[in-house]
Each structure stands twice: as structure tokens, then as C-alpha cells.
Protein backbone atom coordinates (compact mmCIF):
# COMPACT_ATOMS: atom_id res chain seq x y z
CA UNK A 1 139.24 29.47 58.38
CA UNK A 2 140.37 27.72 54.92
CA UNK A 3 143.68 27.56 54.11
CA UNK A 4 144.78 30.62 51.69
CA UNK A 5 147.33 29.43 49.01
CA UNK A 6 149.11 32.48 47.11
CA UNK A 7 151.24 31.64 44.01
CA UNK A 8 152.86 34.85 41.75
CA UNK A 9 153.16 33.97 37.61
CA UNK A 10 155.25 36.71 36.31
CA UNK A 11 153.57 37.32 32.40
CA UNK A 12 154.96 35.58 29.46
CA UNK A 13 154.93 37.00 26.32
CA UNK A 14 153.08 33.91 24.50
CA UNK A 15 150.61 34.57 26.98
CA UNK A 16 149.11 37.84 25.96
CA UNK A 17 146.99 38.62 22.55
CA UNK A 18 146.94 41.03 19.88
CA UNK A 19 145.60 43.82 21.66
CA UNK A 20 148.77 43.29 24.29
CA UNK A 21 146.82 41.77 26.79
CA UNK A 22 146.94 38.41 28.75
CA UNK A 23 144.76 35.88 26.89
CA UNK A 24 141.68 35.19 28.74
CA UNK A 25 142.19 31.37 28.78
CA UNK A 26 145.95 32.28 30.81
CA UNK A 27 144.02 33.37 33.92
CA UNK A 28 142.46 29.81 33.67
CA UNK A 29 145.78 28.98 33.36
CA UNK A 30 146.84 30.48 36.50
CA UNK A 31 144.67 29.63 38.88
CA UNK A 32 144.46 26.08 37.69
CA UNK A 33 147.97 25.69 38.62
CA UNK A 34 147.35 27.53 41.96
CA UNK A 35 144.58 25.17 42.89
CA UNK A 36 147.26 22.24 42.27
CA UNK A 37 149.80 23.74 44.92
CA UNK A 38 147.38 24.94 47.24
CA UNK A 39 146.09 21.06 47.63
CA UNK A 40 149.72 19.86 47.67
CA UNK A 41 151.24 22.35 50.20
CA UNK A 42 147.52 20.68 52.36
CA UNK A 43 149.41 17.19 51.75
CA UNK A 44 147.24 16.53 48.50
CA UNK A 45 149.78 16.65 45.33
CA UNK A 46 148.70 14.52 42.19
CA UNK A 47 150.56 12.06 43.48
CA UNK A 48 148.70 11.68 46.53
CA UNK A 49 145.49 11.65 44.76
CA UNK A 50 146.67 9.08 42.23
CA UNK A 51 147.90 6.63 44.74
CA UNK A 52 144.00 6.76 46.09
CA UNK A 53 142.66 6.25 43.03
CA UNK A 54 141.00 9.79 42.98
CA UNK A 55 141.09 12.92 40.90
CA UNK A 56 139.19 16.30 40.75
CA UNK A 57 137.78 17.86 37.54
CA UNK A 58 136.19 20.75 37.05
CA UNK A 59 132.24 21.33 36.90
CA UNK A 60 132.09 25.35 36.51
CA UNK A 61 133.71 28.06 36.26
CA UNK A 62 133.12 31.89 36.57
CA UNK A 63 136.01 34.70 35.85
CA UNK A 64 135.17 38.58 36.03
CA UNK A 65 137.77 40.46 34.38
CA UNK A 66 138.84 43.66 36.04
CA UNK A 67 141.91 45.34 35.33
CA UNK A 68 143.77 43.88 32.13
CA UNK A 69 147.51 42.66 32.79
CA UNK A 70 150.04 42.64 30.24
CA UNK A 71 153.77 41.35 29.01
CA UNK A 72 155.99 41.76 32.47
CA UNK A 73 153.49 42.11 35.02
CA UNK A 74 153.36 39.66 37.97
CA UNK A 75 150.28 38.87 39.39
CA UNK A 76 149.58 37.35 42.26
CA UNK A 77 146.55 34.54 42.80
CA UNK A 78 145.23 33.82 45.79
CA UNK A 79 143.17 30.79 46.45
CA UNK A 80 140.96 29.22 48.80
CA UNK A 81 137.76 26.98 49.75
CA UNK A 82 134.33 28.10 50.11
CA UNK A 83 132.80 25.24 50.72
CA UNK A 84 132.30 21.22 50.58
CA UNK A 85 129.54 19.13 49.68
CA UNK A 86 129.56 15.27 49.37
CA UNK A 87 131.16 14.97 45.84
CA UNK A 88 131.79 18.54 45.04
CA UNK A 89 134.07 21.69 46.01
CA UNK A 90 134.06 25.60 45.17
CA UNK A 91 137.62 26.96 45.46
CA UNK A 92 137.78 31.17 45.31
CA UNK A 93 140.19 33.14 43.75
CA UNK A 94 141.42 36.36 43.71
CA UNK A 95 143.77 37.64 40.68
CA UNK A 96 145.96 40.98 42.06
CA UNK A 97 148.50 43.20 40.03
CA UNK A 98 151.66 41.97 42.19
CA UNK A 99 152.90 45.88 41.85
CA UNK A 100 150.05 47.75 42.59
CA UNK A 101 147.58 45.25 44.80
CA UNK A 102 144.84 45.87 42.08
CA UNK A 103 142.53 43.14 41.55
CA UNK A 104 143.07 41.93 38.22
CA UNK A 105 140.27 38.85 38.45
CA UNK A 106 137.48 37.02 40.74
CA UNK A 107 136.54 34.21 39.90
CA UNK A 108 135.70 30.34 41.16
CA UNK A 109 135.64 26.98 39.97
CA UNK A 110 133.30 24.29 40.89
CA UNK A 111 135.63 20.60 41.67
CA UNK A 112 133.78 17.33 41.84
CA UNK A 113 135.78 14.66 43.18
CA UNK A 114 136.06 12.03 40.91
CA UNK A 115 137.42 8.25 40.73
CA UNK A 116 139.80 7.57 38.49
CA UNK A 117 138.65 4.34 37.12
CA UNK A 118 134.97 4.98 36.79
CA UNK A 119 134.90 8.56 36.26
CA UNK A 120 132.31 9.26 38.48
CA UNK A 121 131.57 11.25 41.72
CA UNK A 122 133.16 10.23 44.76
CA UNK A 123 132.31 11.03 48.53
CA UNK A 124 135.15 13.56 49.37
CA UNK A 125 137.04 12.09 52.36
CA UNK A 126 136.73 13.61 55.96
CA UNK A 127 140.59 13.93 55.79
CA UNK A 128 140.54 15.59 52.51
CA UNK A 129 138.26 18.36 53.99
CA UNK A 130 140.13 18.71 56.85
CA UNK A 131 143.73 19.49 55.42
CA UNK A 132 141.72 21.77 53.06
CA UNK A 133 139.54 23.58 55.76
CA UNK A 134 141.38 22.73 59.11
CA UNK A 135 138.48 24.37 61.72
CA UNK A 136 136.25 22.27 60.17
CA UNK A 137 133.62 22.07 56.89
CA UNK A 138 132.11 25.62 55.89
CA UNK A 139 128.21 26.09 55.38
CA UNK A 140 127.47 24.72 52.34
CA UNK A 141 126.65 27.61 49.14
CA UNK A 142 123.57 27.59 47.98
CA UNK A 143 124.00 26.93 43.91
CA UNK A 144 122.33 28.70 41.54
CA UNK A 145 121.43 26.97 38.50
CA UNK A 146 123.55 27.44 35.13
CA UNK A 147 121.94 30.76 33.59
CA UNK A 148 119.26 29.67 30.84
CA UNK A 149 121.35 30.95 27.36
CA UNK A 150 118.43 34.02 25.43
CA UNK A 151 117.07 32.25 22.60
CA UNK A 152 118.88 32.05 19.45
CA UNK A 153 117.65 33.93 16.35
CA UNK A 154 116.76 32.11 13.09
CA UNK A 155 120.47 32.00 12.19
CA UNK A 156 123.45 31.48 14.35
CA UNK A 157 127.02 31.38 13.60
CA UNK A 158 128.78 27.86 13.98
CA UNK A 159 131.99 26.70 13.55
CA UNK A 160 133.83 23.49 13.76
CA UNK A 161 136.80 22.77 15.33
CA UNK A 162 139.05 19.04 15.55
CA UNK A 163 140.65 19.33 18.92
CA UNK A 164 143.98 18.86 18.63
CA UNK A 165 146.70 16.92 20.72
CA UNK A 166 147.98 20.05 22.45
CA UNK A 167 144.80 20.43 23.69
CA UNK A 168 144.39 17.32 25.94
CA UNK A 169 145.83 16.96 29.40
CA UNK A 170 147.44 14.62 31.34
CA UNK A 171 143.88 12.76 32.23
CA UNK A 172 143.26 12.75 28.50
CA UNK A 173 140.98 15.77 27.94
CA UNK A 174 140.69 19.17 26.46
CA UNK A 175 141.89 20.99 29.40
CA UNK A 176 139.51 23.91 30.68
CA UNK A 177 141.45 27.09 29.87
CA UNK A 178 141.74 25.47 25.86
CA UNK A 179 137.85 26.20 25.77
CA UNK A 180 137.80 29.77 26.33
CA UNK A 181 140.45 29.95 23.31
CA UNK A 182 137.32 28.09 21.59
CA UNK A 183 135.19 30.77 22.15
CA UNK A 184 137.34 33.43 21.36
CA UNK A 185 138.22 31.72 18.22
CA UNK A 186 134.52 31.59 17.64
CA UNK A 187 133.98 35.22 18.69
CA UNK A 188 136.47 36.51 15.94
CA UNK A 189 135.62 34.18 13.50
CA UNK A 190 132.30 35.44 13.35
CA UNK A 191 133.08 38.94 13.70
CA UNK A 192 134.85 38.31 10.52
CA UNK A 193 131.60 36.76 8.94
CA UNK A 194 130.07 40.06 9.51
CA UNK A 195 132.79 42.68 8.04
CA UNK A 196 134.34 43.42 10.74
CA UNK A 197 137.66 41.60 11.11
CA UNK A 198 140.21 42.99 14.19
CA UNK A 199 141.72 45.01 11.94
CA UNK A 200 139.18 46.78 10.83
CA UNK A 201 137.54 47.25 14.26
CA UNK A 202 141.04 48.86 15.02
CA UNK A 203 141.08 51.39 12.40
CA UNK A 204 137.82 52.46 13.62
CA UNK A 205 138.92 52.99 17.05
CA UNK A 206 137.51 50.18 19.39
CA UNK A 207 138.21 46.46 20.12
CA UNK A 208 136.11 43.63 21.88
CA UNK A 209 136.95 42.51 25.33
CA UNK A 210 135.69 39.91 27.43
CA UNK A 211 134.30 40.89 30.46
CA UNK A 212 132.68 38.12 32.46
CA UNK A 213 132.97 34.04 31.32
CA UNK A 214 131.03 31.67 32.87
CA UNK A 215 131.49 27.67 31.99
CA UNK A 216 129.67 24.73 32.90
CA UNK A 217 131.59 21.82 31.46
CA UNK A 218 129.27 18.74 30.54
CA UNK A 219 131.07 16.25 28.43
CA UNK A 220 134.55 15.95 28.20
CA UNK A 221 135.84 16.12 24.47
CA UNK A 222 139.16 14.30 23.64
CA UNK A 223 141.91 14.28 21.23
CA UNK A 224 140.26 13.70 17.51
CA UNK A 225 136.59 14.98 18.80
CA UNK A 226 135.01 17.51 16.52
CA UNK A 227 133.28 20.14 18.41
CA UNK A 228 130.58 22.25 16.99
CA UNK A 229 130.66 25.88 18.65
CA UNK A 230 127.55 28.07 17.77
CA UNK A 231 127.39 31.78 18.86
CA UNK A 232 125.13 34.35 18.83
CA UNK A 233 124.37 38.13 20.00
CA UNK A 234 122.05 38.75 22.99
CA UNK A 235 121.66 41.98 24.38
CA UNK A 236 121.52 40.32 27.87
């Protein structure tokens, strides 16, 4: 059996949106930092990693949003290991309403062990595996590729954005939960193109909510980069 890691994140106020609810890119947030104790409380803290040169970074990730969680509400993520491969990790996670026990999230994130001088894939050490998955290495998942996006119409929506210092991380990127404030950024923005700007769409009644995200992270941007986001509808 893997070892389970639970870690509870009572709801800050910065952390929710207009529409009162925690900001998509928060739950990224979360379980990011639940990942990080779950390997140290296995004997694997940053520090650990850092004195063996060594580093994980994230490939892909997948969140289904379920229940939404607002301002004062502790939830409770639990996290473990599905499965190893030579260079490369999925850890699960499960999101719950502390109060309640309602699932709030699923989601996963694909790790690939990484050295810190070259950035590239490293084997992931026997030890490693074991302190993560003491009975020994699960069957390995079998992958599916990165869903093909529909094809884009004649015109599609693009903005530009300068990523900032705030965005960056300790290893000197834009750290993952920053990009799904990207693409909501993007999401409004064109919205706004259209006519329909939030407040509008809340005088009529409805809003827009995500529902599913799913990232595959392929070059990391850093501090001064200028990202082009493009975005359009599909009805898939």
C-alpha cells in the first residue's frame, strides 16, 4: 500500500474569486503543498532532495471540480502514489469538505524526477520508491496521450501576458497553479471581447465555472517571458 499523506488548509479569503468561490489555481495550491509534506514526512523534504542534487517538477496535471468551497471552509487533501516509472511519478489526490466529508476535487499530477544541474530526467532511486511505496513499486499506469485540442476556427482570441516576478518559484519558474490564473485571465478577457463582461453575465442570471482542467506543461517560462495564450470555443 502507498503511503496516504492528509494535510487540512482552512480557506483564506484572498483565495476565493468574485463569485465567492476558491480560485481554481488554490486547489493547485493545495495539493502542491501536500505533495511537499507527504515526501518529507517519507524522509524526502527539499532539503533532502537538494543535498542529492535532485528535484521533481511537474509534467501534467488533471483537477475535476466537484463541490465548490468557499471563505472559512477547511478542506482536507489527501495524497498518495499510483505509480513509478524510471523518471516519472503520478501522485493522487483527493480534495474533501473537512465538515461534511464531501469530495470537493480529484485530481493527479504527473512528477518527473529531475537533476538539478542539467534539468533533465533522472532514474528515480530504489530508496526513493521505497519510502514512497513501502510494500514495494505499484503496476505501472498505462498513459494516455495528452487529448488532441478541436481545431481552431479562422479566428481565435489571444492575449499576451509578461510573467511577472510573483509568478516564479523558488527553482526559478512560473509555478503551476499561476497558469490556471492564465487561463482564467484569458477566459474573461475574451468573454469581455464578446459583450459579455462578468457583470453582465450576472445581471442575466448565470456565471462560468470551470469544471475539469487538464495541463501538460512543456516549456518552463520565467520571470520577463512573454507568453502568448490563445483560446477558443469547442463544443467538445
Amino acid at each position: 500500500m502507498p503511503v496516504t499523506h492528509t494535510r487540512a488548509f482552512r480557506v483564506r479569503y484572498d483565495e476565493c474569486d468574485a463569485y465567492g468561490h476558491v480560485n481554481n489555481a488554490a486547489y493547485l495550491r493545495y495539493m502542491q503543498e501536500t505533495a511537499f509534506d507527504a515526501s518529507a514526512a517519507a524522509g524526502y523534504g527539499t532539503a533532502r532532495y537538494a543535498a542529492m542534487g535532485r528535484l521533481w517538477l511537474a509534467r501534467a496535471t488533471q483537477i475535476e471540480y466537484l463541490r465548490p468551497l468557499a471563505y472559512g471552509d477547511t478542506v482536507a487533501v489527501t495524497t498518495w502514489v499510483a505509480d513509478f516509472a524510471q523518471v516519472r511519478s503520478r501522485r493522487m489526490y483527493e480534495l474533501r469538505h473537512a465538515a461534511s466529508g464531501e469530495l470537493s476535487a480529484r485530481a493527479y499530477t504527473d512528477w518527473v524526477f529531475i537533476d538539478a544541474a542539467t534539468r533533465r530526467p533522472a532514474p528515480i532511486p530504489r530508496e526513493v520508491v521505497a519510502a514512497l511505496f513501502p510494500d514495494g513499486a505499484p503496476p505501472r499506469l498505462q498513459r494516455q496521450a495528452f487529448p488532441a485540442p478541436p481545431p481552431p476556427p479562422p479566428e481565435v482570441f489571444t492575449v499576451r501576458r509578461r510573467v511577472e516576478w510573483r509568478d516564479v518559484d523558488a527553482v526559478g519558474m512560473v509555478n503551476n497553479p499561476n497558469y490556471l490564473a492564465y487561463v482564467a485571465e484569458a477566459g474573461f478577457a475574451v468573454s469581455e471581447a464578446y459583450g459579455w463582461p462578468p457583470r453582465r453575465m450576472e445581471a442575466a442570471g448565470f456565471g462560468i465555472l470551470a469544471r475539469r482542467h487538464h495541463i501538460e506543461y512543456r516549456q518552463p517560462a520565467a520571470y520577463g517571458d512573454e507568453l502568448t495564450i490563445t483560446t477558443w470555443a469547442s463544443a467538445m
